[in-house]
Protein backbone atom coordinates (compact mmCIF):
# COMPACT_ATOMS: atom_id res chain seq x y z
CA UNK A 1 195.42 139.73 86.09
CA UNK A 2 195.44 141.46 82.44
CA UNK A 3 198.32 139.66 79.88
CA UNK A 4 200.90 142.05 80.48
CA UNK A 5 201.47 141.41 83.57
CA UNK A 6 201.23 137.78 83.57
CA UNK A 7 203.27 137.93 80.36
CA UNK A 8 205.80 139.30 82.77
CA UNK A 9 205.36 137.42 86.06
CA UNK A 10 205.80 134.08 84.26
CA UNK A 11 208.82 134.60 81.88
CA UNK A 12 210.54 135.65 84.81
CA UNK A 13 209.06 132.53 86.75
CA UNK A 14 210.34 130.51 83.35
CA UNK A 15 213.77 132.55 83.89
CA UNK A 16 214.57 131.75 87.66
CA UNK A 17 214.27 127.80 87.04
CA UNK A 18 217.73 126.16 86.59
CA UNK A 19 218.03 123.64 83.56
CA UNK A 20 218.22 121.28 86.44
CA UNK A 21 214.74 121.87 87.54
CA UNK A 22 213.18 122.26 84.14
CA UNK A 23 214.80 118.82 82.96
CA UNK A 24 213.13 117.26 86.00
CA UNK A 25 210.14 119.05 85.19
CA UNK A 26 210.15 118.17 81.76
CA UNK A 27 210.12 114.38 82.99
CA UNK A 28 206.67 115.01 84.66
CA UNK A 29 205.38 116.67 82.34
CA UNK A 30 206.11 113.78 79.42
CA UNK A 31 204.94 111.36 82.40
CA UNK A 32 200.88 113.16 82.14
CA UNK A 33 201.59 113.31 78.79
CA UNK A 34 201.64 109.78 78.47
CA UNK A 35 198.70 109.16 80.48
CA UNK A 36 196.48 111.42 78.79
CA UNK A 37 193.19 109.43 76.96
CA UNK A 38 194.17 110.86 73.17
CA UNK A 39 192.36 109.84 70.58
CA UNK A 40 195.40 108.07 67.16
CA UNK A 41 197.11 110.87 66.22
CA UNK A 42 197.72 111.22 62.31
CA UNK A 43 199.08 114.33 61.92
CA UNK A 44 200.58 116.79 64.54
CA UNK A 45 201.64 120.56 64.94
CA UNK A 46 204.58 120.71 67.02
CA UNK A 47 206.98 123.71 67.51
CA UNK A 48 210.50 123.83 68.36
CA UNK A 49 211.19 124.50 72.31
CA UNK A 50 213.00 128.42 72.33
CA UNK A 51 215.79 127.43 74.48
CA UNK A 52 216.26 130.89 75.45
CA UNK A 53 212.52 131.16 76.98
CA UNK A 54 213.53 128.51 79.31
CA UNK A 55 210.06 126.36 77.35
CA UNK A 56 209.41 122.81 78.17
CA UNK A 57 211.19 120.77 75.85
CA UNK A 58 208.27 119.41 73.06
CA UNK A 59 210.84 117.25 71.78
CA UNK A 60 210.26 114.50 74.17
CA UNK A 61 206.12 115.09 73.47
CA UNK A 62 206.27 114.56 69.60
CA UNK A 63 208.89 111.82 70.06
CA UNK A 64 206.24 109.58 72.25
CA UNK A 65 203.46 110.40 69.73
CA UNK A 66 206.23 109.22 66.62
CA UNK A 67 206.66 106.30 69.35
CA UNK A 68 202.49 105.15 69.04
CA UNK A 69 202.88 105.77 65.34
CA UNK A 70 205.28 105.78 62.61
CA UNK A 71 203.99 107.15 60.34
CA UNK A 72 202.89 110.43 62.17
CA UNK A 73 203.12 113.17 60.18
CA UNK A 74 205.06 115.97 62.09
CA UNK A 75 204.92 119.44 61.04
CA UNK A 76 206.18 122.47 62.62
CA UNK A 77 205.27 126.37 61.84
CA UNK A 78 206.68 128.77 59.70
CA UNK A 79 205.64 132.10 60.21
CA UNK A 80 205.63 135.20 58.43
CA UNK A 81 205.88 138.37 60.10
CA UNK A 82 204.61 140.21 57.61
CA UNK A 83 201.27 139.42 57.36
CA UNK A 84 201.51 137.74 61.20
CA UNK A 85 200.03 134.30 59.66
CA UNK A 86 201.55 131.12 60.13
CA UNK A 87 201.52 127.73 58.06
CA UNK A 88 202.32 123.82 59.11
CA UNK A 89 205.19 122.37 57.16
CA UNK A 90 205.69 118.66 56.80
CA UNK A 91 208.94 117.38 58.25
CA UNK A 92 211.14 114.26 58.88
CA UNK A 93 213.86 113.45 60.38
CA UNK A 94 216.35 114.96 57.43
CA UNK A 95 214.61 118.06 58.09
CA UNK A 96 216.54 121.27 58.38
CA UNK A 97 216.00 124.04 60.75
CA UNK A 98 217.03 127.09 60.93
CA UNK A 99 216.70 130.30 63.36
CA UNK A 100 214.66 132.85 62.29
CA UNK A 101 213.62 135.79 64.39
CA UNK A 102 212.64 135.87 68.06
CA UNK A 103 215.27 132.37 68.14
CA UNK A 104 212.19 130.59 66.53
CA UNK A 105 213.51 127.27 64.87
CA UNK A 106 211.36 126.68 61.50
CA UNK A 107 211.91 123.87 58.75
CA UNK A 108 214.01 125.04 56.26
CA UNK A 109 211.48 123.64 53.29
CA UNK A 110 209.07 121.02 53.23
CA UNK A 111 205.57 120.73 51.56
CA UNK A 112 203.00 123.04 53.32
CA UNK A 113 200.59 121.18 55.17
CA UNK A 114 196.70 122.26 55.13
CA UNK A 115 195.38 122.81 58.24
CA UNK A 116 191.94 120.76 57.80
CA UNK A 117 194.30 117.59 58.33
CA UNK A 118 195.92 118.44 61.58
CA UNK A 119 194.60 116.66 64.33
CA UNK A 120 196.83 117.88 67.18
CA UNK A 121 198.42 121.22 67.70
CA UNK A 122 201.21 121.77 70.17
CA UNK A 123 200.37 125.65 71.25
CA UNK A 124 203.22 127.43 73.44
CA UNK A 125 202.23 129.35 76.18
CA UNK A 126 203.56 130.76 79.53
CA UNK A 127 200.58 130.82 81.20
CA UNK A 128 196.73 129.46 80.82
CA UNK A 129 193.94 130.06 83.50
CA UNK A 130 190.88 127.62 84.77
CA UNK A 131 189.28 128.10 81.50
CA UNK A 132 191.82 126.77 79.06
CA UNK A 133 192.37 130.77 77.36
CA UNK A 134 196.14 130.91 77.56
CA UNK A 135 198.91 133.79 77.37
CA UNK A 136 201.24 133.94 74.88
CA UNK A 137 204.35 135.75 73.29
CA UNK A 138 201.73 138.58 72.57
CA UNK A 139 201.79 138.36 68.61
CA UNK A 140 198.12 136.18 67.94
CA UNK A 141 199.82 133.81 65.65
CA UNK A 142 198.54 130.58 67.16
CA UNK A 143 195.35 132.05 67.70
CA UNK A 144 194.77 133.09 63.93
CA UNK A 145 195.96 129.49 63.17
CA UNK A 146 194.11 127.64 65.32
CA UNK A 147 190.78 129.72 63.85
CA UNK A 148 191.08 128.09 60.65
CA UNK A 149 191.61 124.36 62.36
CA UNK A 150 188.84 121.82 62.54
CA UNK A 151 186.62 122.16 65.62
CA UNK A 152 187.77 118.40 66.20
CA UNK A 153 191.49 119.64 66.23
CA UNK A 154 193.03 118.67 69.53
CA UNK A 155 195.02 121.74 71.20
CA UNK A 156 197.15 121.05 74.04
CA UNK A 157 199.17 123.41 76.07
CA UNK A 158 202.04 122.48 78.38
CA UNK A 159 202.80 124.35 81.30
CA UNK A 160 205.34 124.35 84.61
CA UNK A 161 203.05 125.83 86.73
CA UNK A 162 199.72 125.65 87.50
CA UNK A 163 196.59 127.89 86.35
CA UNK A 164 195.81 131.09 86.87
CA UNK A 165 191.90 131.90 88.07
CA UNK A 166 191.47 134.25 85.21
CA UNK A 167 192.83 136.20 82.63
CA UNK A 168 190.89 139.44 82.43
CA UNK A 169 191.69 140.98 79.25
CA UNK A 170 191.07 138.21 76.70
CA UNK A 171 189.26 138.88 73.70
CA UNK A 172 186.89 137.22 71.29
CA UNK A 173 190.22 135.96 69.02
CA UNK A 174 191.63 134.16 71.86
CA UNK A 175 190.91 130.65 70.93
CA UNK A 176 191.01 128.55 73.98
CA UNK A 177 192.84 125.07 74.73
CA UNK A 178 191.44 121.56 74.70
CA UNK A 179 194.00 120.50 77.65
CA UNK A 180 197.13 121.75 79.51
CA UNK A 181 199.57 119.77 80.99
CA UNK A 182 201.62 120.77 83.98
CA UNK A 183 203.61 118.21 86.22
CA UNK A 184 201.21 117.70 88.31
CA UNK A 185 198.13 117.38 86.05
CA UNK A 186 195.91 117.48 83.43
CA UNK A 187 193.56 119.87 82.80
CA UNK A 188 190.89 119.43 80.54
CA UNK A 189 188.88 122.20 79.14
């Protein structure tokens, strides 16, 4: 399948699941979460779960890594449209948010963060396939981000349904993951 059409098949797969079903799903997934072998986590880039997407709640993900350690710094993106880059921006928990376009919650300041010292990035998806290359909203922000991270950078995807055998139109800016949880598993890439 190209990305259009699995951009399509699984937002309306996302769409049809009740909040009843994600919330249970949710559970599973922050159940392999918790079992995954993870290396101490120092610094993470998380993003805020678009409600309206119907995306699995990463809330409950950075609030077990906070869990392991205090003093985990927690940074979410702020992205500019403009120039379709994105930065990390330190957070805690007086942080502000606000909704920005596309009903993307970003910090509403906060010192930017340089990417070198991120060791885990949070990257949404709707769909990934058996080799870790995922399918996004379609605008390449993550993917120019996660370009610039160290090759050590840990990038985990998190998923209510399993892969996909391939996606047949990515291209050599697609940056694959490093794992993908679903409720049933983990995938490691």
């Amino acid at each position: 399948m190209k990305k259009g059409a699995i951009r399509k098949l699984y937002r309306e797969k996302r769409m049809d699941l009740s909040e009843q079903e994600r919330t249970r799903l949710d559970d599973l997934l922050l159940i392999q979460f918790q079992s995954a072998e993870l290396p101490f986590i120092h610094s993470l880039l998380s993003y805020w779960p678009i409600e309206e997407n119907n995306e699995p709640d990463t809330h409950l993900f950075t609030e077990f890594l906070r869990f392991r350690n205090p003093e985990l710094k927690v940074c979410y993106p702020v992205a500019d449209f403009s120039t379709g880059t994105m930065q990390a921006v330190a957070t805690d928990i007086d942080t502000t948010f606000t909704k920005q376009d596309l009903n993307i919650y970003e910090p509403r300041d906060g010192a930017e963060v340089d990417m070198e010292i991120i060791d885990l990035v949070f990257v949404p998806l709707l769909a990934f396939d058996e080799k870790g290359y995922r399918v996004g909203y379609g605008r390449g922000f993550y993917d120019k981000y996660l370009a610039g991270c160290r090759s050590d950078c840990i990038k985990v995807g998190f998923c209510y349904f399993d892969p996909i055998p391939l996606i047949e139109d990515r291209d050599q800016f697609d940056v694959p993951l490093d794992l993908c949880i679903t409720p049933r598993n983990i995938y490691v890439f």
